[in-house]
N, C-alpha and C. Protein backbone atom coordinates (compact mmCIF):
# COMPACT_ATOMS: atom_id res chain seq x y z
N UNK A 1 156.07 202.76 87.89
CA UNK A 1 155.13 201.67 88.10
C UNK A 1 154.51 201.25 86.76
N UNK A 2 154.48 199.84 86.38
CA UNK A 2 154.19 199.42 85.37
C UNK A 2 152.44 199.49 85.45
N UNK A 3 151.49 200.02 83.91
CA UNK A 3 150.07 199.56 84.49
C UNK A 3 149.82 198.22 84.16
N UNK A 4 148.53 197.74 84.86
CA UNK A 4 148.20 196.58 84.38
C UNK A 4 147.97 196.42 83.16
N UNK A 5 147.54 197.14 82.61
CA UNK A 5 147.23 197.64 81.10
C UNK A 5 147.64 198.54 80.37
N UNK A 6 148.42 197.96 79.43
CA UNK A 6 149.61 199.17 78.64
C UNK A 6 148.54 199.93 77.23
N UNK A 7 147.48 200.41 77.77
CA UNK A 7 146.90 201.14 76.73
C UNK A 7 147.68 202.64 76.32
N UNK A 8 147.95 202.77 75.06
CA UNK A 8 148.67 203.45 74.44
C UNK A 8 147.57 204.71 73.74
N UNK A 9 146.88 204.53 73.51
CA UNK A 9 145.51 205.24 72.60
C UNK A 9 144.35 204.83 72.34
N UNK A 10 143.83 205.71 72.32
CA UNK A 10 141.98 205.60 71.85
C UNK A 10 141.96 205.51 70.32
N UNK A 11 141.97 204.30 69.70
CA UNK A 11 141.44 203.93 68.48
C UNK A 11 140.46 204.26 67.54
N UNK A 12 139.36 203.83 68.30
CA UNK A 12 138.32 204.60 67.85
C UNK A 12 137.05 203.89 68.27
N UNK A 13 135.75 204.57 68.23
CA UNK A 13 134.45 204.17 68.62
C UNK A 13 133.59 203.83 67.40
N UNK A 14 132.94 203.09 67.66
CA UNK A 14 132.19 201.98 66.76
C UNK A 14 130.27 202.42 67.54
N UNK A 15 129.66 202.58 66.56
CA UNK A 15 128.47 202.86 67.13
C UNK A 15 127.37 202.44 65.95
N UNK A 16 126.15 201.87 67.25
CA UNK A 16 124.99 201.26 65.82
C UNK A 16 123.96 202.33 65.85
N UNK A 17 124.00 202.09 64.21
CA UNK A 17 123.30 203.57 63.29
C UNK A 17 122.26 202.83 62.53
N UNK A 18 121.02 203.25 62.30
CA UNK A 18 119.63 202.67 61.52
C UNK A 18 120.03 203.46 59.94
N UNK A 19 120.69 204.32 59.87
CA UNK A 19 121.24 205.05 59.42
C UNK A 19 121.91 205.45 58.39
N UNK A 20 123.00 204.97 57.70
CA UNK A 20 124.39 205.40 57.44
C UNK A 20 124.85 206.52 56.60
N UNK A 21 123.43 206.27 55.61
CA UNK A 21 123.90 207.97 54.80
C UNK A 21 124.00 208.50 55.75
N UNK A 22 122.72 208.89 56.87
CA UNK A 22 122.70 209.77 57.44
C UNK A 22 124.05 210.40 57.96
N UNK A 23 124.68 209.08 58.99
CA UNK A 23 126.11 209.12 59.26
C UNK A 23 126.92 209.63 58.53
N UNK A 24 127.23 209.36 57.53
CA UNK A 24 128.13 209.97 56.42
C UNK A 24 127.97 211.05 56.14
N UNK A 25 126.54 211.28 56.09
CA UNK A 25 126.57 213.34 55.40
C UNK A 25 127.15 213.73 56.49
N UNK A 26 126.74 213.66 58.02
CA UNK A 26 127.24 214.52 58.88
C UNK A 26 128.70 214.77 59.24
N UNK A 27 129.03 213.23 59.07
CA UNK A 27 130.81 213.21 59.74
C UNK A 27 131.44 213.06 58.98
N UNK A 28 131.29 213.08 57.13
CA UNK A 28 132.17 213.18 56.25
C UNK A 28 132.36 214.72 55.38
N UNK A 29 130.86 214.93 55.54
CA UNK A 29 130.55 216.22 54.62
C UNK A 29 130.53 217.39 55.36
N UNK A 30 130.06 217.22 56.73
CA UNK A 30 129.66 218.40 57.55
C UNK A 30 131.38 218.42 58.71
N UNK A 31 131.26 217.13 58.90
CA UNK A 31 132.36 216.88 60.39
C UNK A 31 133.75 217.26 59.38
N UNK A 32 134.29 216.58 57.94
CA UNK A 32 135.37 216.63 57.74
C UNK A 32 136.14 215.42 58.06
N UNK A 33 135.23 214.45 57.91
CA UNK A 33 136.08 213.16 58.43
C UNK A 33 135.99 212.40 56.84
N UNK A 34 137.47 211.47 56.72
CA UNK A 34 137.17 211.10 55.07
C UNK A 34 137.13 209.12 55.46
N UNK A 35 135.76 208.91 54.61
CA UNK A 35 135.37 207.91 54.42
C UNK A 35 136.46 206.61 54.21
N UNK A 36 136.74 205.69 55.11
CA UNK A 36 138.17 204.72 54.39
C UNK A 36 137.25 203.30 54.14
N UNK A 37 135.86 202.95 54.68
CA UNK A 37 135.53 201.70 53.74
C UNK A 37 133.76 201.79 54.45
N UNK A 38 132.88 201.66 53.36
CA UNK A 38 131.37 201.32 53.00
C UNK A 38 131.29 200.90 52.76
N UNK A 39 130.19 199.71 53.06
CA UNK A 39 129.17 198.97 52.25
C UNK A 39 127.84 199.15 53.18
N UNK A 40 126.86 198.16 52.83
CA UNK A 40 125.82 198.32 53.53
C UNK A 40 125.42 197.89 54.39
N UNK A 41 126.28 197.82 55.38
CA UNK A 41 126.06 196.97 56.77
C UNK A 41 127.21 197.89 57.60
N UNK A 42 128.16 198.54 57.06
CA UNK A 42 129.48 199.29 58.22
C UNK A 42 129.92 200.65 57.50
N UNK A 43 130.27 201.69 58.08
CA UNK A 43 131.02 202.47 57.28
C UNK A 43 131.91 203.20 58.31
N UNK A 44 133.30 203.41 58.15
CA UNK A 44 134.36 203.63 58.61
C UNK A 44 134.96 204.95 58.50
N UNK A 45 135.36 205.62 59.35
CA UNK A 45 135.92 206.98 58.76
C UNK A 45 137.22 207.68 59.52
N UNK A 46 138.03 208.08 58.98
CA UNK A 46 139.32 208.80 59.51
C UNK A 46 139.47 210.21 59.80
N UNK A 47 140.42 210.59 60.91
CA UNK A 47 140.91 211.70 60.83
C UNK A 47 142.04 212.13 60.09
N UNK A 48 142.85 213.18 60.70
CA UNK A 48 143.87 213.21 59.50
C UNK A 48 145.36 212.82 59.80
N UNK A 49 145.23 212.15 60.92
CA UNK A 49 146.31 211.65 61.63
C UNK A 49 146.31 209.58 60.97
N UNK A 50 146.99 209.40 61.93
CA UNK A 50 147.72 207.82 61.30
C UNK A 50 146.93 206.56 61.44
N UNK A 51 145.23 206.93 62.17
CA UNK A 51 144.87 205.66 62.75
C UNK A 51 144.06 205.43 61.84
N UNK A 52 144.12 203.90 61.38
CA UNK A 52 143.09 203.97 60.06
C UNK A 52 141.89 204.01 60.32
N UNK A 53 141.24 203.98 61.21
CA UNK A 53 139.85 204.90 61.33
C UNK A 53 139.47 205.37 62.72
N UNK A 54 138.93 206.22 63.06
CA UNK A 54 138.37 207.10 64.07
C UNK A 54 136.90 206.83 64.58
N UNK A 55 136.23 206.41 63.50
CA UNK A 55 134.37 206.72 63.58
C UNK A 55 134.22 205.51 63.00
N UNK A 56 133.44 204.79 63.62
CA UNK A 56 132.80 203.36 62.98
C UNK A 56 131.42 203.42 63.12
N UNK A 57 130.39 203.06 62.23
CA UNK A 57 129.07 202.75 61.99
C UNK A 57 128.74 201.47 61.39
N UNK A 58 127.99 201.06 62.59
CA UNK A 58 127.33 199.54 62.14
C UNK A 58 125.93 199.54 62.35
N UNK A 59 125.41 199.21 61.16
CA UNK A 59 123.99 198.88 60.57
C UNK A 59 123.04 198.47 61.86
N UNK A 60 122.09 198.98 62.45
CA UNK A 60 121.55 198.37 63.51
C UNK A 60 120.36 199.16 63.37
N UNK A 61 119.21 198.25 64.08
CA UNK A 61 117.91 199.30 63.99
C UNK A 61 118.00 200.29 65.18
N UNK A 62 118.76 200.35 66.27
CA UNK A 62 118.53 201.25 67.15
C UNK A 62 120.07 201.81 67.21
N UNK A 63 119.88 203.02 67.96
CA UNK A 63 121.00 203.61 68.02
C UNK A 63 122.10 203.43 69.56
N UNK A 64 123.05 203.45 69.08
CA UNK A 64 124.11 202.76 70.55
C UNK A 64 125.56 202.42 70.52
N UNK A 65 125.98 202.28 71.33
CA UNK A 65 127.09 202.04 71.51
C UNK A 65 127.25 200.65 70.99
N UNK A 66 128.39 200.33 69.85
CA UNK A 66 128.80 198.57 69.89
C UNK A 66 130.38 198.63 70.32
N UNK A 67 130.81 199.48 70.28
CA UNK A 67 132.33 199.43 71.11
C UNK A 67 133.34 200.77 71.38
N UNK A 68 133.97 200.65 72.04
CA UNK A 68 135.15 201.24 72.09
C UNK A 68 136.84 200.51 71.70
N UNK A 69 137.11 200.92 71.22
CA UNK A 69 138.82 200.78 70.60
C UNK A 69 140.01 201.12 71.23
N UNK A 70 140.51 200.49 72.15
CA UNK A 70 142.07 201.22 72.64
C UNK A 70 143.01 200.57 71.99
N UNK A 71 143.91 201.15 71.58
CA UNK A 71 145.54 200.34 71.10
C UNK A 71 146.48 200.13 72.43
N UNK A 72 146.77 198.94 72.46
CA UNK A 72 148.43 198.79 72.86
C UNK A 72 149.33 198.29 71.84
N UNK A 73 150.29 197.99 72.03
CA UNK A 73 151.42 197.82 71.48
C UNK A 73 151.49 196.55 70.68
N UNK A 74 151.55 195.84 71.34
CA UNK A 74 152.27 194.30 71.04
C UNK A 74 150.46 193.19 70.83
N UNK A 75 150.74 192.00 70.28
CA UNK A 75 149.55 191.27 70.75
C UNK A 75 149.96 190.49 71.88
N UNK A 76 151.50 190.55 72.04
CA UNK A 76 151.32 190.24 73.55
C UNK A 76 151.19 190.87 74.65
N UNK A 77 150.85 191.99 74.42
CA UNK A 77 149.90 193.00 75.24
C UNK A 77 149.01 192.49 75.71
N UNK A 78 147.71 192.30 74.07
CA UNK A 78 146.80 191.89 74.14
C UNK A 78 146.40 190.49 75.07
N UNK A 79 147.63 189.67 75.00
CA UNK A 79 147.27 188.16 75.58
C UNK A 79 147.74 188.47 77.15
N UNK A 80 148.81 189.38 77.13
CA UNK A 80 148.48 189.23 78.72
C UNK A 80 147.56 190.19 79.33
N UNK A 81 146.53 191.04 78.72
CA UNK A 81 145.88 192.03 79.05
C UNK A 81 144.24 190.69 79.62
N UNK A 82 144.31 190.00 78.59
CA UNK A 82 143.58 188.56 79.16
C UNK A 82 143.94 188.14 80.26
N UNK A 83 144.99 187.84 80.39
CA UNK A 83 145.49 187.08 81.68
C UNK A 83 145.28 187.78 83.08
N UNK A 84 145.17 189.34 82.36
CA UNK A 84 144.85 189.89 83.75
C UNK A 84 143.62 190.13 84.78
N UNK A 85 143.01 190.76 83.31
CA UNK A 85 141.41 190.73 83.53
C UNK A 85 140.73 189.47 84.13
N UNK A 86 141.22 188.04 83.41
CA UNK A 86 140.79 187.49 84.05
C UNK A 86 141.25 187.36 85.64
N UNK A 87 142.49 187.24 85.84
CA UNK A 87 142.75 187.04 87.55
C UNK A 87 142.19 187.98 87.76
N UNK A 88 141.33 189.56 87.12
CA UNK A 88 140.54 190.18 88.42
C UNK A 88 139.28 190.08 88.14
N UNK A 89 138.79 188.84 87.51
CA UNK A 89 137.36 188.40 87.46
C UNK A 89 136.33 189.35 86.51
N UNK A 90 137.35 189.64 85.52
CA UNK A 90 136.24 190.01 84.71
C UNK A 90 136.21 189.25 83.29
N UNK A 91 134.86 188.95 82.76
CA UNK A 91 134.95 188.42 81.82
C UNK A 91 135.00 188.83 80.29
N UNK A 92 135.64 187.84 79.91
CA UNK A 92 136.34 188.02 78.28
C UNK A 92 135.11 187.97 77.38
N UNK A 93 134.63 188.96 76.13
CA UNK A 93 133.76 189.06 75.50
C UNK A 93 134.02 188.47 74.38
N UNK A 94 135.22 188.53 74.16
CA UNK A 94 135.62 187.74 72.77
C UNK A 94 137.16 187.52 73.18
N UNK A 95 137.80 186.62 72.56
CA UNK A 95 138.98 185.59 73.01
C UNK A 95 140.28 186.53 71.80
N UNK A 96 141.58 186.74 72.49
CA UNK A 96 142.06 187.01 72.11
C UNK A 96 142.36 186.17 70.42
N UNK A 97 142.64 187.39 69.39
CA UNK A 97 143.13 186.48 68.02
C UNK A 97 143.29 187.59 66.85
N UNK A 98 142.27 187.35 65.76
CA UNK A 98 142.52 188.33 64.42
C UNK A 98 141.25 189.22 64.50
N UNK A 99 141.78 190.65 64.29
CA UNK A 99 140.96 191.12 64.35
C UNK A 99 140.19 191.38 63.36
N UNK A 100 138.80 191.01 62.90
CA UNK A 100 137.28 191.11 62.07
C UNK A 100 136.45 192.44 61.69
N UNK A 101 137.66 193.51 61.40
CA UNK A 101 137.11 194.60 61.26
C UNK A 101 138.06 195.82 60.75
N UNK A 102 137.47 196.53 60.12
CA UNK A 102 138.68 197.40 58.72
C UNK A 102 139.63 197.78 60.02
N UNK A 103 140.64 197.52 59.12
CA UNK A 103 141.98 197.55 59.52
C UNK A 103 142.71 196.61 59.86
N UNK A 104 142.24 195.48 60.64
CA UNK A 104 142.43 194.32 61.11
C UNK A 104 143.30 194.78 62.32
N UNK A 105 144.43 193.81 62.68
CA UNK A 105 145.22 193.68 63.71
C UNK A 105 144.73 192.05 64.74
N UNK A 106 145.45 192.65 65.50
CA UNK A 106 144.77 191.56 66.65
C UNK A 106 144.31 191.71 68.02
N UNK A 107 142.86 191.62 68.70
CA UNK A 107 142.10 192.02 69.53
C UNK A 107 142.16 190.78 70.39
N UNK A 108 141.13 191.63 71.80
CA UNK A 108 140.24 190.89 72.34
C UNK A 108 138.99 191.74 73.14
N UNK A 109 137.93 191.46 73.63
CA UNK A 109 136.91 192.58 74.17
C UNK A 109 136.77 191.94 75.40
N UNK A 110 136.38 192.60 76.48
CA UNK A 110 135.44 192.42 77.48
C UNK A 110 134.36 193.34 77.88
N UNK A 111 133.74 193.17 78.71
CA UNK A 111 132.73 194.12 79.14
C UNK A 111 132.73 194.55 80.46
N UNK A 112 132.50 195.91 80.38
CA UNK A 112 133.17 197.29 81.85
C UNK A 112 131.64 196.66 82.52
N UNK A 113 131.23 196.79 83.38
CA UNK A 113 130.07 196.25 84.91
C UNK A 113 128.95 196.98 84.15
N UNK A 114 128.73 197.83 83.12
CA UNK A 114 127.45 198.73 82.14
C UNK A 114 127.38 197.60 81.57
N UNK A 115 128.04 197.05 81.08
CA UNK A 115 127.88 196.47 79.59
C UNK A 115 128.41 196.70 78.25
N UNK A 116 128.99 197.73 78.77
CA UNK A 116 129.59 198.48 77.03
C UNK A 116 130.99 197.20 76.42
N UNK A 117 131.30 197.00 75.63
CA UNK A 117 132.36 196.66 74.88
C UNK A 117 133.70 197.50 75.04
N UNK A 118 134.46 197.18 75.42
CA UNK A 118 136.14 197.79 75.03
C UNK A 118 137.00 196.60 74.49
N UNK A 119 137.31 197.07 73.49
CA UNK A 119 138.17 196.40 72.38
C UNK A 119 139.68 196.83 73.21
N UNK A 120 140.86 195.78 73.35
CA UNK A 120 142.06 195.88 73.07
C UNK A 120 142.72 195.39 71.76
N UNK A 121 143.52 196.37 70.98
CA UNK A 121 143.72 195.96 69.77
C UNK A 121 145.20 196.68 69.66
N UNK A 122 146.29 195.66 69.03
CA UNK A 122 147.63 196.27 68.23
C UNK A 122 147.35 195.67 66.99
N UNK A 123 148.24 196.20 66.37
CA UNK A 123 149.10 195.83 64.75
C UNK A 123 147.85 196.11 63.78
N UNK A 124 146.49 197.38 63.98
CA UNK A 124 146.16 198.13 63.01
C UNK A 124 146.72 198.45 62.23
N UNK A 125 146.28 198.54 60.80
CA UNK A 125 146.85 199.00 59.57
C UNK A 125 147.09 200.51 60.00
N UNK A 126 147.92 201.07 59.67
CA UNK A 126 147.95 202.79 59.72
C UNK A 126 147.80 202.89 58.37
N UNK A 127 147.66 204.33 58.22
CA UNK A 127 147.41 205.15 57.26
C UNK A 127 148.61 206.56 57.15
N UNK A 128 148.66 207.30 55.54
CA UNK A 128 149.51 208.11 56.23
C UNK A 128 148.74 209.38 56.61
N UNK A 129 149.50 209.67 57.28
CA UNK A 129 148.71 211.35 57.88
C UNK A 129 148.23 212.56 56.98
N UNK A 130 147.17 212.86 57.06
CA UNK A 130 146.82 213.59 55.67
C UNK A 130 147.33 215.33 56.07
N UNK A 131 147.55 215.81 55.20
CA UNK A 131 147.89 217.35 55.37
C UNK A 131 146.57 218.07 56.57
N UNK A 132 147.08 218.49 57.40
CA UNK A 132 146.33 219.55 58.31
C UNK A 132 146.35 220.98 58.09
N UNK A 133 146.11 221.11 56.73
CA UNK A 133 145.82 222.85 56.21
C UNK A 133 144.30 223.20 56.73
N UNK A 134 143.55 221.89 57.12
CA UNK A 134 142.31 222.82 57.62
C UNK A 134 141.94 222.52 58.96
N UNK A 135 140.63 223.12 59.63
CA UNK A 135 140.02 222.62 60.38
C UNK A 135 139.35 221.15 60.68
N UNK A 136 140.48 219.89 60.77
CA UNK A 136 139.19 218.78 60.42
C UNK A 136 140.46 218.10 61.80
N UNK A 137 139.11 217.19 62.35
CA UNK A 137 139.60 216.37 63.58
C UNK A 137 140.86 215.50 62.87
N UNK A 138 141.97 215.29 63.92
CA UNK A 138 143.39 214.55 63.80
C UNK A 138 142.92 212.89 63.90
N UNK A 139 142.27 212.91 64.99
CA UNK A 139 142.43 211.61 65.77
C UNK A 139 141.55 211.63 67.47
N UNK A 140 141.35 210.79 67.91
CA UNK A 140 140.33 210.99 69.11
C UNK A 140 141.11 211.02 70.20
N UNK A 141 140.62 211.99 71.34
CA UNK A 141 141.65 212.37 72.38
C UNK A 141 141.06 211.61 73.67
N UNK A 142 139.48 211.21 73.69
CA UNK A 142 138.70 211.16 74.67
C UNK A 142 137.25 210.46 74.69
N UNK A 143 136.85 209.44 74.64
CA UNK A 143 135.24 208.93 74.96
C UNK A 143 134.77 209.36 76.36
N UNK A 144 133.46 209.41 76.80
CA UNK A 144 133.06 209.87 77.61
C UNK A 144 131.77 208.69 78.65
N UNK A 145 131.54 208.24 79.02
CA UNK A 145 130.62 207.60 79.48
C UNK A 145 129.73 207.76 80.64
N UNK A 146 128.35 207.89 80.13
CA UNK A 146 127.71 208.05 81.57
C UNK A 146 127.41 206.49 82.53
N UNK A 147 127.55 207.07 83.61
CA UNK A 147 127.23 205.94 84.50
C UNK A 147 126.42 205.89 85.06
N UNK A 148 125.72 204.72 85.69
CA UNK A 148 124.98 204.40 87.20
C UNK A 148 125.55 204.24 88.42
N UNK A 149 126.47 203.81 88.13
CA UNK A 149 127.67 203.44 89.27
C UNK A 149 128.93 203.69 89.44
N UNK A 150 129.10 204.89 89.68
CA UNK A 150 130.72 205.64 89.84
C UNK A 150 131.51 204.40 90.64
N UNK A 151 131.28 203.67 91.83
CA UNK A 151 132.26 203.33 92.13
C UNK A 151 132.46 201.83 91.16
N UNK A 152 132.06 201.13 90.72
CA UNK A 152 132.49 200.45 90.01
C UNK A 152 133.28 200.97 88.49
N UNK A 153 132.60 201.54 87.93
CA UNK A 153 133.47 202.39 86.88
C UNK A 153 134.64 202.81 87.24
N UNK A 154 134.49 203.19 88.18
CA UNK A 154 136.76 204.07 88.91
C UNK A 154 137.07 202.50 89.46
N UNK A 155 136.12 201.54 89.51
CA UNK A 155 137.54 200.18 90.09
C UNK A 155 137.69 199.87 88.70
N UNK A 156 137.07 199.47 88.30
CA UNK A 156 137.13 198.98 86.56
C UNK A 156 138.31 199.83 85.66
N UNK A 157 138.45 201.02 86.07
CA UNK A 157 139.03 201.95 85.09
C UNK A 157 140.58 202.18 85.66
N UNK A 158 140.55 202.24 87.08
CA UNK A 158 141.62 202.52 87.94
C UNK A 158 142.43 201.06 88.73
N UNK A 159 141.39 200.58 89.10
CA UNK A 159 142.13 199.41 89.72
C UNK A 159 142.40 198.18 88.50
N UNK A 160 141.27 197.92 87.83
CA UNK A 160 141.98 197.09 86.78
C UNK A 160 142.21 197.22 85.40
N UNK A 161 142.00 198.38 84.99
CA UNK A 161 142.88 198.82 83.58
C UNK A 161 143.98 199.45 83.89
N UNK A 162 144.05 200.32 84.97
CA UNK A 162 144.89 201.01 85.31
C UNK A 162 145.31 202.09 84.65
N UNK A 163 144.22 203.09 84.41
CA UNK A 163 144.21 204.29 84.02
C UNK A 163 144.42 204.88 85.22
């Protein structure tokens, strides 16, 4: 059975930080994650596997979620991953096209019945895989989300992403 949604991997999570040294000492110096682009508004960071980044931080006065990242394949993934969502009435947060953020590729977002952001995105830049002689995260296996409303979250997740 084909899913409605050919998500391939968890990309990576994007979160707003008042912050960013802060961010950085912990998940570069302490976590083992290596820095791939800073300035003073975003900072980006990898594991040691192929995705060019894992951990995203964006400049914000409060702390939170600004997205989640899945990869599929193709951007015509991406355009018919639109086409679907919309026939099941959910709306598009941003319109399929280029994606505006290290690595680039090509996206589109909507928003799960919370509010959170999920990014669909192919044709990220990769990176190459760095040696795994130590203890330091590969790549992300899993986001977690709390809810208010289990049954909308399992239609959202099951009936129209088709996890």
């Amino acid at each position: 059975m084909t899913r409605p949604i050919a998500i391939r991997s968890l990309r990576h999570v994007a979160l707003r930080c008042p912050d960013l040294h802060v961010a950085r000492h912990f998940y570069a110096d302490a976590w083992g994650l290596e820095v791939v682009t800073e300035d003073e508004s975003m900072l980006t960071l990898r594991g040691t596997g192929d995705e060019h980044h894992v951990l995203a931080f964006r400049r914000a006065d409060e702390l939170g979620l600004d997205h989640v990242a899945c990869g599929v394949a193709t951007p015509s993934d991406v355009n018919r991953a639109v086409d679907h969502l919309v026939s099941c009435g959910v709306q598009v947060d941003i319109e399929p096209g280029p994606w505006a953020h290290p690595g680039g590729g090509y996206a589109m977002a909507f928003r799960d019945p919370e509010g959170r952001r999920i990014a669909l995105v192919a044709d990220v830049a990769s990176v190459a895989p760095r040696a795994r002689a130590d203890a330091r995260p590969i790549e992300l296996s899993h986001v977690v989300f709390n809810t208010d409303d289990l049954d909308a979250a399992d239609a959202i997740w099951t009936e129209v992403v088709g996890l």
